[in-house]
PDB file of N, CA and C in Angstrom:
ATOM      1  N   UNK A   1       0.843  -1.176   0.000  1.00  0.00           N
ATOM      2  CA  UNK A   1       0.000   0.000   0.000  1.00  0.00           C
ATOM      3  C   UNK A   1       0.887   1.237   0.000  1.00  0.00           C
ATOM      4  N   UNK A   2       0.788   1.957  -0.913  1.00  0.00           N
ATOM      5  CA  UNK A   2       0.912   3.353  -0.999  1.00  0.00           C
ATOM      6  C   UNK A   2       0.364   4.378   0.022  1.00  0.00           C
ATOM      7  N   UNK A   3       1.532   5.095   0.275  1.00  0.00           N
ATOM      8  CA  UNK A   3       0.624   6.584   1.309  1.00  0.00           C
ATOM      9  C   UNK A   3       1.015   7.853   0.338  1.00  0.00           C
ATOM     10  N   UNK A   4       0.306   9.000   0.757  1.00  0.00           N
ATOM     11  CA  UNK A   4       0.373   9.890   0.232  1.00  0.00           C
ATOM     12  C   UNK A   4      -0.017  10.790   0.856  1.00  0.00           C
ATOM     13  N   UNK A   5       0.546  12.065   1.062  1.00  0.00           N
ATOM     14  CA  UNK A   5       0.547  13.416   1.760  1.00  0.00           C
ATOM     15  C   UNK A   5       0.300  14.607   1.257  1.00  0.00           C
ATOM     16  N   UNK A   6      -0.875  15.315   1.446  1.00  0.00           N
ATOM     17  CA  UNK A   6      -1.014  16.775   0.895  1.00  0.00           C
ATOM     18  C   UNK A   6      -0.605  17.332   2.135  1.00  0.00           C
ATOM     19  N   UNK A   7       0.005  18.394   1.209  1.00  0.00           N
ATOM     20  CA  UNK A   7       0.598  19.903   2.055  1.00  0.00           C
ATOM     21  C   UNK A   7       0.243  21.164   1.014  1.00  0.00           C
ATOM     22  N   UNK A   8      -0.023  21.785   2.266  1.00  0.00           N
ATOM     23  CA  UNK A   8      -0.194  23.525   1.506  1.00  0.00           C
ATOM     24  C   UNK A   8       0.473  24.502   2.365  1.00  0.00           C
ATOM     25  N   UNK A   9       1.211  25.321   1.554  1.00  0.00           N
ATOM     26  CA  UNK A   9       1.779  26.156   2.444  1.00  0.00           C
ATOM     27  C   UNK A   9       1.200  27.578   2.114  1.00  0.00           C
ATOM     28  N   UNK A  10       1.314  28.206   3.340  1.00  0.00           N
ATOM     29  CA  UNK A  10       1.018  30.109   3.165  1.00  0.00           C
ATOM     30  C   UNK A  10       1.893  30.723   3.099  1.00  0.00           C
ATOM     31  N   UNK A  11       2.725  30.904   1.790  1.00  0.00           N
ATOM     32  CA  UNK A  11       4.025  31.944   2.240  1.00  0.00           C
ATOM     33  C   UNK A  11       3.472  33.406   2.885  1.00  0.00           C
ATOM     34  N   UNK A  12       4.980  33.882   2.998  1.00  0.00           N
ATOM     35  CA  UNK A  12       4.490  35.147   3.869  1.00  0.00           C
ATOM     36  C   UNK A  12       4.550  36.145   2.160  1.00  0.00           C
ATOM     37  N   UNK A  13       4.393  37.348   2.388  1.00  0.00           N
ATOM     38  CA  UNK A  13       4.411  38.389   1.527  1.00  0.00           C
ATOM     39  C   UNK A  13       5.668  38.558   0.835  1.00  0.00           C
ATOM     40  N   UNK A  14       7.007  38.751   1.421  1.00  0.00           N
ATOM     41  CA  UNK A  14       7.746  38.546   0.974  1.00  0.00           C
ATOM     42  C   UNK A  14       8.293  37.274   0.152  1.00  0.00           C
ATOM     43  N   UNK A  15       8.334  36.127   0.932  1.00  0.00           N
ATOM     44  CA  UNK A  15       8.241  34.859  -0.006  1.00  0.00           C
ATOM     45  C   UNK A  15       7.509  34.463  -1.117  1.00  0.00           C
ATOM     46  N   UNK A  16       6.335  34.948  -1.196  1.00  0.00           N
ATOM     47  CA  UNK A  16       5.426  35.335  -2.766  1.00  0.00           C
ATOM     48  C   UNK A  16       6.025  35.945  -3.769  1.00  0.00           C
ATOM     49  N   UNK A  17       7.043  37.250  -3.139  1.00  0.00           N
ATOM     50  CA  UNK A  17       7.441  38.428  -4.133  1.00  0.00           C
ATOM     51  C   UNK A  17       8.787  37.626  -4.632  1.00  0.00           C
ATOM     52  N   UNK A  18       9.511  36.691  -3.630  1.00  0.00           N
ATOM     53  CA  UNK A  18      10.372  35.903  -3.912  1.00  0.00           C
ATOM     54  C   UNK A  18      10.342  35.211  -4.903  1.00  0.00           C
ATOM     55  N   UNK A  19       9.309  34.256  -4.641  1.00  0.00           N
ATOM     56  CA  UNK A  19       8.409  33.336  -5.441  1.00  0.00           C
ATOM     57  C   UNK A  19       8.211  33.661  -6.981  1.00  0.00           C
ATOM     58  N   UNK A  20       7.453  34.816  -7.302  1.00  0.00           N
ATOM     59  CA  UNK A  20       7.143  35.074  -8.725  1.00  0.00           C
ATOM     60  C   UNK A  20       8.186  35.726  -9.268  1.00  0.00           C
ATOM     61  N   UNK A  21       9.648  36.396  -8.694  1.00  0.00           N
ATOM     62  CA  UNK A  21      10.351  36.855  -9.375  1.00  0.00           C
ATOM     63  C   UNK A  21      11.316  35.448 -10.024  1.00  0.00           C
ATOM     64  N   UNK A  22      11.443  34.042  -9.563  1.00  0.00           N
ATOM     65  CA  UNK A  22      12.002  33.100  -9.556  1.00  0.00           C
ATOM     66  C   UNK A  22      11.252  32.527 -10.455  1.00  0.00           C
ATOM     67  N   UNK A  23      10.195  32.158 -10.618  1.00  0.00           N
ATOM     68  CA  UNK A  23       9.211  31.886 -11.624  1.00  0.00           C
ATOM     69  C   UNK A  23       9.520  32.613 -12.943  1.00  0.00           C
ATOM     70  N   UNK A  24       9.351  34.013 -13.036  1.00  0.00           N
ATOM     71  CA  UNK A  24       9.502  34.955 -13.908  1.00  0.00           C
ATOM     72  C   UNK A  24      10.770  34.767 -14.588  1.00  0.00           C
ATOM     73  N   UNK A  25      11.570  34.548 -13.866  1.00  0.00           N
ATOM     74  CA  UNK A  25      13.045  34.411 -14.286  1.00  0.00           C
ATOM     75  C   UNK A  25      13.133  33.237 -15.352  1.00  0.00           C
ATOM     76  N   UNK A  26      12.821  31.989 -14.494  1.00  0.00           N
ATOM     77  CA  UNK A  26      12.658  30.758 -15.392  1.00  0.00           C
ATOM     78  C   UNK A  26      12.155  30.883 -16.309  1.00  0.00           C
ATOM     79  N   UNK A  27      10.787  31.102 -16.300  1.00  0.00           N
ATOM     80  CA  UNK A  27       9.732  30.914 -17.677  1.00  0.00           C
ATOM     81  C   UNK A  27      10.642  32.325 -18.758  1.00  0.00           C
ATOM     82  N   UNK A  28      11.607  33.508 -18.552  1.00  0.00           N
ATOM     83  CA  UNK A  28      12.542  33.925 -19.558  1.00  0.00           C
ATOM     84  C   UNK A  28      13.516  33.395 -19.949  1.00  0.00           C
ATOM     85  N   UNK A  29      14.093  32.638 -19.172  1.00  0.00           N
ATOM     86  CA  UNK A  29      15.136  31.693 -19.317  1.00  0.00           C
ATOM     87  C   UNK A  29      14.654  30.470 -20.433  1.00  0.00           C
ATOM     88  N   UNK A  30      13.160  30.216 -20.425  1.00  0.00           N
ATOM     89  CA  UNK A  30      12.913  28.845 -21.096  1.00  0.00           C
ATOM     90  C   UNK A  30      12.851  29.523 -22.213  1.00  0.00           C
ATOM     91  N   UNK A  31      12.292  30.486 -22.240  1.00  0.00           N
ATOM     92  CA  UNK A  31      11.547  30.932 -23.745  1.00  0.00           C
ATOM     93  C   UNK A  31      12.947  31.179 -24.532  1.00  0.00           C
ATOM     94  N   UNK A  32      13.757  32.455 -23.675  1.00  0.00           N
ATOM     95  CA  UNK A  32      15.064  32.474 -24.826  1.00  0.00           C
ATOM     96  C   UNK A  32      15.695  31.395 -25.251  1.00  0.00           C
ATOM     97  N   UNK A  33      15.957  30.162 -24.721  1.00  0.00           N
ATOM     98  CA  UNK A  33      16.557  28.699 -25.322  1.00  0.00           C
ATOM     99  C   UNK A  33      15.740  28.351 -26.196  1.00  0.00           C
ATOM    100  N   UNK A  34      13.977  28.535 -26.095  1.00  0.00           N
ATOM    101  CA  UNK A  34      13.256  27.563 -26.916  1.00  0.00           C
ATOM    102  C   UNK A  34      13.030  28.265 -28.111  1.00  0.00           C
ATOM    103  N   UNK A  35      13.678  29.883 -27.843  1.00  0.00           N
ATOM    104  CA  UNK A  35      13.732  30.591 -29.430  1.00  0.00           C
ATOM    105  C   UNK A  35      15.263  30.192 -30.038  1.00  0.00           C
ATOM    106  N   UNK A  36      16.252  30.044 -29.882  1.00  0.00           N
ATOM    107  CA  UNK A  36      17.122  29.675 -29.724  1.00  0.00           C
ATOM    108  C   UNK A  36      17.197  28.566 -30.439  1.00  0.00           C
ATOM    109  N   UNK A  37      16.756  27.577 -29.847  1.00  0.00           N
ATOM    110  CA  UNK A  37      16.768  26.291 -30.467  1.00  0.00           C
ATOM    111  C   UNK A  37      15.412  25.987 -32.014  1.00  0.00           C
ATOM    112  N   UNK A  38      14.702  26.960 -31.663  1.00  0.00           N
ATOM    113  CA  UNK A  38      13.958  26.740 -32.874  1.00  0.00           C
ATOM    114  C   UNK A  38      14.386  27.495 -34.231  1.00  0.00           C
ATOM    115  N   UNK A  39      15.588  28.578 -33.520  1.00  0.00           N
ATOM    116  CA  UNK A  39      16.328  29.173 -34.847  1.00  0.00           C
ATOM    117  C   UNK A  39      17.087  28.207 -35.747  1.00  0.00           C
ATOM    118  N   UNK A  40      17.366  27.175 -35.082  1.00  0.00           N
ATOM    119  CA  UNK A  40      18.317  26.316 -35.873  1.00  0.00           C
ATOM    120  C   UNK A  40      17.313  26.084 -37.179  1.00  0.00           C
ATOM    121  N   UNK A  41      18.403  25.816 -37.929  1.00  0.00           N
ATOM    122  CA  UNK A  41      17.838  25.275 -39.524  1.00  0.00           C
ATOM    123  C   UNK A  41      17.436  23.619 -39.302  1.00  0.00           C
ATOM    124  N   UNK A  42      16.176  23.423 -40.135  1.00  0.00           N
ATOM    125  CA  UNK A  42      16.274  21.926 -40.492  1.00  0.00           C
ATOM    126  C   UNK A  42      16.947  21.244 -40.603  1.00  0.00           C
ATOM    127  N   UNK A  43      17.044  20.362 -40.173  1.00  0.00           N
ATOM    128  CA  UNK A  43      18.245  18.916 -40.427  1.00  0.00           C
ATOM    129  C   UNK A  43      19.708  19.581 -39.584  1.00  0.00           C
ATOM    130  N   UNK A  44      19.843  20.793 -39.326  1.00  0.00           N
ATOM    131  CA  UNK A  44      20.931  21.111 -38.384  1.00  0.00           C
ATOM    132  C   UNK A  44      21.068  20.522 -36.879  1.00  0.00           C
ATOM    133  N   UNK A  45      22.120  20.160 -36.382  1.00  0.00           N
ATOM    134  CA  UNK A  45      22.501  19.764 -34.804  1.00  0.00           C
ATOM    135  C   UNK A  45      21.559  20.786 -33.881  1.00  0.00           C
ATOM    136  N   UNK A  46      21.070  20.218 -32.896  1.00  0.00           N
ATOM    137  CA  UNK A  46      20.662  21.577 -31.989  1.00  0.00           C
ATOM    138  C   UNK A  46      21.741  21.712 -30.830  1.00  0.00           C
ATOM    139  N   UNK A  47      21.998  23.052 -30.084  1.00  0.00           N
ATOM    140  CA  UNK A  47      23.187  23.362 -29.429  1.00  0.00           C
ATOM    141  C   UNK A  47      22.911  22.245 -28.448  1.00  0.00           C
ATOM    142  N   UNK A  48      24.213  21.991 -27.583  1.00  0.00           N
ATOM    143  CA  UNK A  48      23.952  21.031 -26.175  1.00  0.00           C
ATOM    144  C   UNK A  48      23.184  21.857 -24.432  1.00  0.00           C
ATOM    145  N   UNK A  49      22.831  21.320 -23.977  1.00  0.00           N
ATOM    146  CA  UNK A  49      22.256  21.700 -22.332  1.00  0.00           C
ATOM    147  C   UNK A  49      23.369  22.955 -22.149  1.00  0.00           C
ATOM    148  N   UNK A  50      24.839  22.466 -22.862  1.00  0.00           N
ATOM    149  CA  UNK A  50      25.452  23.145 -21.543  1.00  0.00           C
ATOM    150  C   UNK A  50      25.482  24.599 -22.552  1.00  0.00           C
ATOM    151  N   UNK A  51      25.922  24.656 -24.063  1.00  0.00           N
ATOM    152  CA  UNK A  51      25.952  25.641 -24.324  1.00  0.00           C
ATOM    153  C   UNK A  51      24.645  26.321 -24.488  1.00  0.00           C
ATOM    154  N   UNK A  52      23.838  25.767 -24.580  1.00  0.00           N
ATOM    155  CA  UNK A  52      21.919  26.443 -24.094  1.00  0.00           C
ATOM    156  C   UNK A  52      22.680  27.544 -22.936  1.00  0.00           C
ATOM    157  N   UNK A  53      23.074  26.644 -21.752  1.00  0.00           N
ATOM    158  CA  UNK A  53      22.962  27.279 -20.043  1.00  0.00           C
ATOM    159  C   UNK A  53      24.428  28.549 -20.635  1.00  0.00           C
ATOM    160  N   UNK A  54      25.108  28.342 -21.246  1.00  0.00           N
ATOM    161  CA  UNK A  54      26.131  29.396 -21.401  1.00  0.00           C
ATOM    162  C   UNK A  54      25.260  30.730 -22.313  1.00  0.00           C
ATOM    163  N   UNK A  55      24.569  30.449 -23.037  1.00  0.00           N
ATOM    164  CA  UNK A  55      23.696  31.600 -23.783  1.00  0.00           C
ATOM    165  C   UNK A  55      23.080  32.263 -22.853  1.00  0.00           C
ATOM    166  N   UNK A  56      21.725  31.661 -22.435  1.00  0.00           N
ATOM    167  CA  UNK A  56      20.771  32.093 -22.091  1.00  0.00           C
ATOM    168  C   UNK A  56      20.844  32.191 -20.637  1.00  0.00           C
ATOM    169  N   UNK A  57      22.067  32.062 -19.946  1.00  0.00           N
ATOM    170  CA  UNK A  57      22.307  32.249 -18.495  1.00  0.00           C
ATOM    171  C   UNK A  57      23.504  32.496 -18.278  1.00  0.00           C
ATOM    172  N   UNK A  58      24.490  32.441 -18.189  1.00  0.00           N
ATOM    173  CA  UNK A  58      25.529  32.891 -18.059  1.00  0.00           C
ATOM    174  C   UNK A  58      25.382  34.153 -18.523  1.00  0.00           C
ATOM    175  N   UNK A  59      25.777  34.266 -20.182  1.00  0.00           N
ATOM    176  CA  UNK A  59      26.306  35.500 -21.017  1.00  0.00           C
ATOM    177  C   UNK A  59      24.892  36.716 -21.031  1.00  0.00           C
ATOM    178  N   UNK A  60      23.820  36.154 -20.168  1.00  0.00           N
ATOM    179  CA  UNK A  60      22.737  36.740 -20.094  1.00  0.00           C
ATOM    180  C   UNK A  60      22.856  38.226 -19.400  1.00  0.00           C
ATOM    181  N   UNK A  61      23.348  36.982 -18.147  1.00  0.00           N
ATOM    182  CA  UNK A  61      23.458  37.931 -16.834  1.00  0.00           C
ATOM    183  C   UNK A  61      24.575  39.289 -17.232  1.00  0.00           C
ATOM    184  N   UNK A  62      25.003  39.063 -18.093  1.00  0.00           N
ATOM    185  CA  UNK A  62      26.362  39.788 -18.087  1.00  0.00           C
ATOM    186  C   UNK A  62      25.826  41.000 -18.740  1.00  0.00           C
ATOM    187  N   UNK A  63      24.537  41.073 -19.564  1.00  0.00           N
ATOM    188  CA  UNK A  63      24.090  42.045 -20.528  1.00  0.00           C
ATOM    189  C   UNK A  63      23.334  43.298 -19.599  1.00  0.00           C
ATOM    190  N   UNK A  64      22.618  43.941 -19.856  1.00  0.00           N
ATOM    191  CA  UNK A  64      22.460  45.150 -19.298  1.00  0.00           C
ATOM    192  C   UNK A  64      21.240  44.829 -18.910  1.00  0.00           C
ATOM    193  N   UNK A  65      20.005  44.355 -19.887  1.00  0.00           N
ATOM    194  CA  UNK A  65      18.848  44.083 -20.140  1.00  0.00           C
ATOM    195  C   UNK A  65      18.420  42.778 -19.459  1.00  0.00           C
ATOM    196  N   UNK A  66      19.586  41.902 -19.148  1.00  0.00           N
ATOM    197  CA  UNK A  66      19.136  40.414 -18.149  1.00  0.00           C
ATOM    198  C   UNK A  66      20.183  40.740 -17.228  1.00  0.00           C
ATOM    199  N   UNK A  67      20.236  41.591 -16.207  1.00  0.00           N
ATOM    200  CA  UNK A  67      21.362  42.016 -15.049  1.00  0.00           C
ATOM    201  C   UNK A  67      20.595  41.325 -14.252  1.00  0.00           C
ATOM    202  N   UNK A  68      19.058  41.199 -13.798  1.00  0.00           N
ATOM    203  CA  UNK A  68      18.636  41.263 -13.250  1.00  0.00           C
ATOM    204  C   UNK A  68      18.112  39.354 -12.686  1.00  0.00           C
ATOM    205  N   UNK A  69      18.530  38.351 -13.857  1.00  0.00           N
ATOM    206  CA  UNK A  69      18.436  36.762 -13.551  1.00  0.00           C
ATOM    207  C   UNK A  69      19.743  36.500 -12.526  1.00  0.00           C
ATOM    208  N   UNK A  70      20.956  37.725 -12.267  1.00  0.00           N
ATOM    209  CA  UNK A  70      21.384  37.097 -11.309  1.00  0.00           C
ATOM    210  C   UNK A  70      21.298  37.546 -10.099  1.00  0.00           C
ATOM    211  N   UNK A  71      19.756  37.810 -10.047  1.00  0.00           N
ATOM    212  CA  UNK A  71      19.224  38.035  -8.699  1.00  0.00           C
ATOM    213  C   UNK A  71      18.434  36.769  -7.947  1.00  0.00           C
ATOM    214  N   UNK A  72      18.328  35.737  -8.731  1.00  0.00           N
ATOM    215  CA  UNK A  72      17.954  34.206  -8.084  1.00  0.00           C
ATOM    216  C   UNK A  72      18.969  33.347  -8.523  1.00  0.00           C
ATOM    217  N   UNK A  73      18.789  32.036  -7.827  1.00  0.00           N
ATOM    218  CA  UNK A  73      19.713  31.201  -7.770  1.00  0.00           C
ATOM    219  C   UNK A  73      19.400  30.499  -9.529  1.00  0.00           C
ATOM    220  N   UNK A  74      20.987  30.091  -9.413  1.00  0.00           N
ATOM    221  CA  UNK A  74      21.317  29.573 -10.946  1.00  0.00           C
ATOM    222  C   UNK A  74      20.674  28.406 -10.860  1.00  0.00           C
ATOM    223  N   UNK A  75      20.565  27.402 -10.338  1.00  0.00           N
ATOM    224  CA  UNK A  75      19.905  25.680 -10.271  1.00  0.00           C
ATOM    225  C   UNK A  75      18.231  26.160 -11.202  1.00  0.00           C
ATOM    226  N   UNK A  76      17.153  26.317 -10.656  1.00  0.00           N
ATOM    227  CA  UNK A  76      16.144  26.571 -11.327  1.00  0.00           C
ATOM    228  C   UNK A  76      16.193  27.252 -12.658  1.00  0.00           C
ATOM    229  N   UNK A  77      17.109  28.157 -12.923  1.00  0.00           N
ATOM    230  CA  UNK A  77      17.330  28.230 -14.608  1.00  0.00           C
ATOM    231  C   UNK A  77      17.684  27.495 -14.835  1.00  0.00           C
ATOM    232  N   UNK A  78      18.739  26.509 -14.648  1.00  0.00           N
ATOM    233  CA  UNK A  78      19.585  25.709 -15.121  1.00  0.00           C
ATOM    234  C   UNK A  78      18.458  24.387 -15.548  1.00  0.00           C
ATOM    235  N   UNK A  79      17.586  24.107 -14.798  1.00  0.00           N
ATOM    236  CA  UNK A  79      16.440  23.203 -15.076  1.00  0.00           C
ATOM    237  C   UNK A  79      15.234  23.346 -15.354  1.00  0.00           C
ATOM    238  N   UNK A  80      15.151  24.434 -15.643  1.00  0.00           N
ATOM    239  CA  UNK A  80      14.147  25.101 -16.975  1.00  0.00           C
ATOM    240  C   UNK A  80      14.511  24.883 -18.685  1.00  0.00           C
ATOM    241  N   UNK A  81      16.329  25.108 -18.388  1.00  0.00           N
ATOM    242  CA  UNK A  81      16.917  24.736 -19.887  1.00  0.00           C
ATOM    243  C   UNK A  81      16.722  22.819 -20.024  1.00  0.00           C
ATOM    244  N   UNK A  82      16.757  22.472 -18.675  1.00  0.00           N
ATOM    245  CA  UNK A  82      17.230  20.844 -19.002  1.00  0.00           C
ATOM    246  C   UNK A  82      15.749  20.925 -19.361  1.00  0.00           C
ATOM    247  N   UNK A  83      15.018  21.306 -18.786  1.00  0.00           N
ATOM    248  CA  UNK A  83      13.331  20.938 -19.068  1.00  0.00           C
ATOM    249  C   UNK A  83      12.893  20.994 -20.370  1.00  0.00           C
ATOM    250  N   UNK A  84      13.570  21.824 -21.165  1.00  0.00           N
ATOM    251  CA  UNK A  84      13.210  22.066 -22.891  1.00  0.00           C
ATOM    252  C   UNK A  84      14.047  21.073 -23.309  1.00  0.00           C
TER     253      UNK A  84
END
């Protein structure tokens, strides 16, 4: 027999604002790889995980306009790219 556990949590106000900026981050992080990868030409290689995570996260952060993804932790981008 199987068990199984629901949980719900109430973050506080701050942990929400936490919350959706970490979210926000990811779901930009996915989209620029999944434009990215759909630029490739037909029948072309598509880039690997890691040079995905060097584009769209690394060399991101470094730009003026994504300063702001290295304000959450790298792991959850990093598995937003593995997720595509």
């Amino acid at each position: 027999m199987k068990v199984r556990y629901q949980y719900r949590i109430y973050p506080t106000l701050q942990q929400v604002k936490g919350l959706n900026q970490l979210f926000g981050c990811c779901r930009v992080v996915y989209n620029d790889a999944l434009a990215i990868v759909r630029s490739v030409p037909q029948g072309e290689k598509w880039p690997s995980n890691a040079e995905l995570q060097k584009l769209v996260i690394t060399q991101a952060k470094k730009t003026a306009e994504r300063k702001w993804l290295a304000d959450v932790s790298v792991v959850p981008l990093q598995q937003s790219v593995q997720d595509l």
